[in-house]
Every structure is written in C-alpha cells, then in structure tokens.
Protein backbone atom coordinates (compact mmCIF):
# COMPACT_ATOMS: atom_id res chain seq x y z
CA UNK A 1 107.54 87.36 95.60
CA UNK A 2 107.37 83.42 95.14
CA UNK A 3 105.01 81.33 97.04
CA UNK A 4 108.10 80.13 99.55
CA UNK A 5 108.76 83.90 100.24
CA UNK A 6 105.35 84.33 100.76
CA UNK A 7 104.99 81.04 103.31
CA UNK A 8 108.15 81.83 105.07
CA UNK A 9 107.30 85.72 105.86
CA UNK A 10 103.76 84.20 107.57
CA UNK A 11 105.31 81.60 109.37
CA UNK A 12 107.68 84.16 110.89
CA UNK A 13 105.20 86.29 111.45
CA UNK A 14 102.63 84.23 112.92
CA UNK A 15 104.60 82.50 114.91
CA UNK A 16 106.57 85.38 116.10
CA UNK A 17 103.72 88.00 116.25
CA UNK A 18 102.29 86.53 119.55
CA UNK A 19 104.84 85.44 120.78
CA UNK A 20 107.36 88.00 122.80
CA UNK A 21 109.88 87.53 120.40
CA UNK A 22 109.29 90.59 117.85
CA UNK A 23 107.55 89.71 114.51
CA UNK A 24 108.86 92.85 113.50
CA UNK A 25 112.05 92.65 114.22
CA UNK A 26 112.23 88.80 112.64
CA UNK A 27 110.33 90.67 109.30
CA UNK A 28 113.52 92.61 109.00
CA UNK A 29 116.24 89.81 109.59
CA UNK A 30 114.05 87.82 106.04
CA UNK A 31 116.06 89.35 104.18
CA UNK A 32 119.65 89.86 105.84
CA UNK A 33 119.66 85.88 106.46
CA UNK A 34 118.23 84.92 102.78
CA UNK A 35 119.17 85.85 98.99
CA UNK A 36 114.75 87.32 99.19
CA UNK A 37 114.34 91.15 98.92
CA UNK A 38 113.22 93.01 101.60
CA UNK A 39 109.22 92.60 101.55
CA UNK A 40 108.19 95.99 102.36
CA UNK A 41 106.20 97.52 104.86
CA UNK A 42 103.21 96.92 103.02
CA UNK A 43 103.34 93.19 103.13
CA UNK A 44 104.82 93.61 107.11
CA UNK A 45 101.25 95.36 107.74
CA UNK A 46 99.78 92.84 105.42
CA UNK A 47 100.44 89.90 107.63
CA UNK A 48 100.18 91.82 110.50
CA UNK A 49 96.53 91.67 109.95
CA UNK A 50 96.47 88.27 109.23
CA UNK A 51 97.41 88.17 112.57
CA UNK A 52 94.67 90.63 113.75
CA UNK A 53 91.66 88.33 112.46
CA UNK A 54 93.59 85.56 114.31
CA UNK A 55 93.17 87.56 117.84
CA UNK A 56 89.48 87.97 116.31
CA UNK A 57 88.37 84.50 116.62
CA UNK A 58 90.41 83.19 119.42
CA UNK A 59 89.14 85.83 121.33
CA UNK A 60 86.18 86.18 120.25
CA UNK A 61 83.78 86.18 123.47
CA UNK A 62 86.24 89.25 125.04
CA UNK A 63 85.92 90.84 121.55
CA UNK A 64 82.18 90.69 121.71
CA UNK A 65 82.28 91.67 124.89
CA UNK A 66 83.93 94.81 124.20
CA UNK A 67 81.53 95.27 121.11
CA UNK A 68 78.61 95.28 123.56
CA UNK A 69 80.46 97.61 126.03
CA UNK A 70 80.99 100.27 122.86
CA UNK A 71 77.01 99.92 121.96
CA UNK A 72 76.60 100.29 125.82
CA UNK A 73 78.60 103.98 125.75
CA UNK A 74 76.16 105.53 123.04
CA UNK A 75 73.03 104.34 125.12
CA UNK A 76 72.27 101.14 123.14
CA UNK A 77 72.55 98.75 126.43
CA UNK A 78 73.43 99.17 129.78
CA UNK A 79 76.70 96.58 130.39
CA UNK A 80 78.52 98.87 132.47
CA UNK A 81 81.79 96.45 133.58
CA UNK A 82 82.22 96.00 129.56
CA UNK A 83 81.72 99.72 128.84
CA UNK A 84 84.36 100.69 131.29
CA UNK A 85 86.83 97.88 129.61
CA UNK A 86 85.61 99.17 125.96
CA UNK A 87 86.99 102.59 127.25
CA UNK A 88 90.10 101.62 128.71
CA UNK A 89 91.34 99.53 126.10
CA UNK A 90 90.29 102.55 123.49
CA UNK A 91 92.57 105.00 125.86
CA UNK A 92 95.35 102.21 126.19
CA UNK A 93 95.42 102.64 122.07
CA UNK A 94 96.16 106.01 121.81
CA UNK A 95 99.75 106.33 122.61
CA UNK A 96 100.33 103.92 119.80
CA UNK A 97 98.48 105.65 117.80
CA UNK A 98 100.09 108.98 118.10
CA UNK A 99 103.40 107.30 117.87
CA UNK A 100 102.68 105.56 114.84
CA UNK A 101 101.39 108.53 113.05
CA UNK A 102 104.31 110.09 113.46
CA UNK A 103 106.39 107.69 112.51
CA UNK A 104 104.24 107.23 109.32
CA UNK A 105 103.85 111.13 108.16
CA UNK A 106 107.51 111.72 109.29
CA UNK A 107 109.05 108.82 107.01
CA UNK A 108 111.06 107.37 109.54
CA UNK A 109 109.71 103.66 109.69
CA UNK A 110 112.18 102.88 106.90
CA UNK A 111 115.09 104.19 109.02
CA UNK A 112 113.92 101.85 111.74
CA UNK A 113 115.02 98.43 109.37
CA UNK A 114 118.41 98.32 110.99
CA UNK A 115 119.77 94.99 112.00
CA UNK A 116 121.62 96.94 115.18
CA UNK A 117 118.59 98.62 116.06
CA UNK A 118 116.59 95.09 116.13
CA UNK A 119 119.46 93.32 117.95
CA UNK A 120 119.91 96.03 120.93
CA UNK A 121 116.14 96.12 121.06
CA UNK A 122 116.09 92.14 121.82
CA UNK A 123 118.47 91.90 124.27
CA UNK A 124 117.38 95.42 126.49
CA UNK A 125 113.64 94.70 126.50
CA UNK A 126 114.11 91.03 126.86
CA UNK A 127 115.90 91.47 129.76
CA UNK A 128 113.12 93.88 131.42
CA UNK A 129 110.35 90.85 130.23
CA UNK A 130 112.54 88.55 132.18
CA UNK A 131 112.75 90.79 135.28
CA UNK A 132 108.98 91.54 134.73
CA UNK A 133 108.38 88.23 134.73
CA UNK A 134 110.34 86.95 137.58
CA UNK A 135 109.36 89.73 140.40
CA UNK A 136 106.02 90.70 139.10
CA UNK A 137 102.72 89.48 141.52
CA UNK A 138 99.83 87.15 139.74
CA UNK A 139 97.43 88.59 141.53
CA UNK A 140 95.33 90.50 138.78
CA UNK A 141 92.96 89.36 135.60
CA UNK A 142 92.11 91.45 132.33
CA UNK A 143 88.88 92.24 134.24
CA UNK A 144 90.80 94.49 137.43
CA UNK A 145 91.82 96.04 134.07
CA UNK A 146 91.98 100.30 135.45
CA UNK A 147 92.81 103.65 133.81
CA UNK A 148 96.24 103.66 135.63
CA UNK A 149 97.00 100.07 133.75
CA UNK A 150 95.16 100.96 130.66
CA UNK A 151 97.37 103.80 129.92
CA UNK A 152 100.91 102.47 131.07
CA UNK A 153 100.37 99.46 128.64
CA UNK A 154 99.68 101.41 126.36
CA UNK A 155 102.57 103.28 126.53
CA UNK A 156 104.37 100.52 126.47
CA UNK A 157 102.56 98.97 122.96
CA UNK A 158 103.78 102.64 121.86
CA UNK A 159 107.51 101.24 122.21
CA UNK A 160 106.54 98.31 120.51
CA UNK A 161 106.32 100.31 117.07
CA UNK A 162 110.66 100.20 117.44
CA UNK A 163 111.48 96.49 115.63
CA UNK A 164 112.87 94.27 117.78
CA UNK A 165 111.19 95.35 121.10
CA UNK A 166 107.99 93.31 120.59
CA UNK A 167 104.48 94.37 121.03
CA UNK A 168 103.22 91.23 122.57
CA UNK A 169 106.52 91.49 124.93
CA UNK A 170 106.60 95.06 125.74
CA UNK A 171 102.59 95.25 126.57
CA UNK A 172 103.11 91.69 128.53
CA UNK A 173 106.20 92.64 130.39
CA UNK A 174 104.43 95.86 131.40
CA UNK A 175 100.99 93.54 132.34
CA UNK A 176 103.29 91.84 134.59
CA UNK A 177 105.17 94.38 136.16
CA UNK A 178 101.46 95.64 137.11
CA UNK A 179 100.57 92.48 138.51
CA UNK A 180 98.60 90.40 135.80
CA UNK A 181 98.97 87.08 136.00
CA UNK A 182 100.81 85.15 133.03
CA UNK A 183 98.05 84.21 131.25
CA UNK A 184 95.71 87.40 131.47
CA UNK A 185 98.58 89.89 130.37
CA UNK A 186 98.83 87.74 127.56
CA UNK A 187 95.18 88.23 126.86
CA UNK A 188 95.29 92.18 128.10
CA UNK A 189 98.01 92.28 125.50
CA UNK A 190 96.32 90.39 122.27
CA UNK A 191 93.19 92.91 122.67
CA UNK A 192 94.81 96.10 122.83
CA UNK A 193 96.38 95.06 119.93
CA UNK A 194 93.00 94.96 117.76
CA UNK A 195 92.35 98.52 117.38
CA UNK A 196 96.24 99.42 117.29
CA UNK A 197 97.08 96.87 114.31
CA UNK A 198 93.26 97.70 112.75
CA UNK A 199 94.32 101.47 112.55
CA UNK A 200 97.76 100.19 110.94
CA UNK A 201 96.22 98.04 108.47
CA UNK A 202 94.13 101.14 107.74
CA UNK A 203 97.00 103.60 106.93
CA UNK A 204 98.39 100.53 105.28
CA UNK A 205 94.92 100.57 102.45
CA UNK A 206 96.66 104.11 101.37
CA UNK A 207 99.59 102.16 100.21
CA UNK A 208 97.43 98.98 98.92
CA UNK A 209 95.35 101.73 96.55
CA UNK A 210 99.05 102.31 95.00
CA UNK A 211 100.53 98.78 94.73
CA UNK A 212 100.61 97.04 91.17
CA UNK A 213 98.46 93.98 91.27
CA UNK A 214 101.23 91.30 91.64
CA UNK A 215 101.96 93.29 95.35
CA UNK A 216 98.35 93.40 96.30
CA UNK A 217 98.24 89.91 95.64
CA UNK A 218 101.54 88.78 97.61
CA UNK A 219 100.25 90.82 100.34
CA UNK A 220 96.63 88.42 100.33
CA UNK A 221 98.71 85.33 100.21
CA UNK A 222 100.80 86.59 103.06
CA UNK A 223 98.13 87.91 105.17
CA UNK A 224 95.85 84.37 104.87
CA UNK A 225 98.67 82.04 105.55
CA UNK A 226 99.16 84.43 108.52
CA UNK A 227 96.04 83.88 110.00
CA UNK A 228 96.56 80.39 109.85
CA UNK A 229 99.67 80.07 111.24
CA UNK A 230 99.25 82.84 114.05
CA UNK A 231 96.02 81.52 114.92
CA UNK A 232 97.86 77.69 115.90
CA UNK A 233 100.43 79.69 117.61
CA UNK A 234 98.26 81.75 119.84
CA UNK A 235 96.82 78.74 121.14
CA UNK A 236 100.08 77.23 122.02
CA UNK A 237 101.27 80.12 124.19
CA UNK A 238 97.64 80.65 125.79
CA UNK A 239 98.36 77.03 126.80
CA UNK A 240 102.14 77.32 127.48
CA UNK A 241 102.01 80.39 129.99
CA UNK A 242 99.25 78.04 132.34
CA UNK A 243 102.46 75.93 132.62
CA UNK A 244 105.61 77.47 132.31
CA UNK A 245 107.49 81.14 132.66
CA UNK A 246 108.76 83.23 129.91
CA UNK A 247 112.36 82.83 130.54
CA UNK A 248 112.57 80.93 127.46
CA UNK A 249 111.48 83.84 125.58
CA UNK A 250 114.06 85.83 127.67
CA UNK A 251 117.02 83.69 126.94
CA UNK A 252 116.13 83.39 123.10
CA UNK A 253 115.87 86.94 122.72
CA UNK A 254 119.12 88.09 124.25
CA UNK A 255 121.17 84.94 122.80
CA UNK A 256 119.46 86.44 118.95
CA UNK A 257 120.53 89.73 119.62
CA UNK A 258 124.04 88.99 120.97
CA UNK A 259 124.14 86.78 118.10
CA UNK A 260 123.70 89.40 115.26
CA UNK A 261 125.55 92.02 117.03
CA UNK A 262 128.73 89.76 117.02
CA UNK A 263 127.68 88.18 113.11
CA UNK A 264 125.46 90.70 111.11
C-alpha cells in the first residue's frame, strides 16, 4: 500500500466510523471507485481500532467509569449504578459477538464485500435511522441505560457486522427508537462499541501473527492516522447532534445507495 492509500482508507474510516454513514460499507467502495486494491479485512479491523482508542480518550470519564463498575462486580469497590452499567453494556456485546464469530469461523465476511449488498443496506437502514429519528422521544440518558435497552441495542450492533448498515447508525437508530435523546444514543452507541471492536481487533492479532511485515506495517500507519482523524470527527458529531437532526445522515445515505445501485 502507498502512504495516499494508507491516508485515504483512515480518513474514510474515521470520518465515517462515527458517523451513521457505514465505515464499512465506505472500506469496500476504496476500491470499486479507485485503481487501489482492495485493503483487506485485516487493515479494515486495523483502522477500526484506530478508531477504538479514539472512543478511549474522548470518553474517557464513562470508560473509567465502567472500569470501576467491573472492579466493583468482583468485590473490589462498591459503585453499584456503574456496576449495573458495566453489566449491561457487557450483555449488550454479546449478540455481536456471537454474530461475528460466526461470520469469522464460517468464512463468510468476504462474501459480504458486495457493492449491492452495501448499497441496499444504506438506503433500508437509513431510512429506519430517519424514522427513528423523527418519531423517537428524548426523554432518556446513557444512565436510564436497562437490560431491556441493553440487549435490543445490542442486537442491533449485531446487524451492524452487514457493510453498509452502520454500527454507529444501527445502535443509534435503535437508542432512539427507545427514547435516548440525540446526543446520549450517540454516546450509548460509541461505548458498546469498545468491547465489540476490542474483541474484533483481537481475532484480527490471529491474522496480524500471519501478515508479511510490509502488511503489519500498512495496517500501523492506517490504524494511527485513524485515531487521529476519528478522534476530530467524534467531536464534531458530539457537537452537531446538540444542534441539529440526523436527516442529513438520512438523505446522504439513501442518495449513496440509490447512486451505486443505478452506477456500480
């Protein structure tokens, strides 16, 4: 891979990874819309966790948070309101994780890089974020978090593992459909995502141990000018969704998929 490959998969991906767009599915169109091969899943999981260490620091109180809330369920501490949260966003991770094991041991993640399968994927769960979106209440925050919620996100982050549906889209629009204000299913959605993308950059280290040396280096570069770039963009839509509704993201999704449906 060259250095612009490189720059261009993490801008994609960092921009696109938070917001309810579908890094994923924009991973996949790289190489349809450009003379570059197709990266690979390795370097897709690569900047994926770029993106991970970006949710790290940005939310980094919640994260710590949750820490204490794990130490608190083995009897080191007694924060009960974080121990519940530690345990409902560790049962709201399951589903993906079940789903993406079998999607892994199977072999079918390769037969998922379809342009048709991206583009149908944009336009049907874009259209449920915008009616999520437009009839849902704002009446709950990330701390009302229950088991009910937990476990119906998660399902939906399970989806997400299809390219072009969108974690951060699929996990918000089902935040919202629940309730959660704007703003906290954004936040509801960037830390379930920690242990589900952790576990995927941990199957991932399987396929690192394998690479030459010129892969596990494209995947470093990737992954750091990830962080970077996802990091900017996560403060940009923490800021944006105080302001504004996601029909924006609605209307670009559907007019991308309608777009390579009638071109690609």
């Amino acid at each position: 891979m060259t250095f612009f490959q490189e720059l261009l998969i993490a801008l994609v991906q960092g921009i696109t990874e938070f917001l309810p767009i579908s890094s994923s599915g924009h991973l996949i169109l790289i190489p349809k819309l450009t003379d570059f091969p197709d990266q690979g899943p390795l370097i897709d999981v690569a900047v994926h966790v770029g993106s991970l260490l970006a949710i790290i620091l940005y939310f980094r109180k919640d994260v710590m948070g949750l820490a204490r809330g794990g130490f608190a369920s083995v009897g080191l501490g007694k924060d009960d309101a974080q121990r519940r949260l530690f345990w409902f966003v560790a049962i709201g991770t399951i589903p993906a994780v079940v789903f993406g094991l079998f999607l892994k041991l199977g072999g079918y993640l390769e037969g998922f890089r379809s342009t048709q399968l991206v583009a149908v994927n944009l336009i049907v769960f874009g259209i449920l974020l915008g009616i999520a979106d437009r009839f849902g209440k704002e009446t709950k925050d990330y701390e009302d978090m229950s088991l009910k919620d937990a476990i119906l996100v998660g399902l939906a982050q399970a989806m997400a593992l299809i390219p072009g549906t969108s974690r951060s889209g699929a996990t918000m629009t089902a935040a919202r459909a629940l309730g959660y204000k704007r703003v906290e299913s954004a936040r509801f959605s960037f830390l379930l995502a920690i242990p589900a993308v952790a576990g995927a950059g941990l199957l991932a280290a399987f396929d690192l141990a394998d690479a030459t040396a010129q892969m596990q280096q494209d995947a470093l570069v990737a992954g750091i000018l990830t962080f970077f770039t996802a990091l900017a963009t996560m403060v940009f839509l923490m800021n944006f969704l105080k302001k504004a509704s996601m029909l924006v993201f609605v209307i670009y999704r559907v007019a991308l998929g309608v777009a390579l449906l009638a071109f690609l």
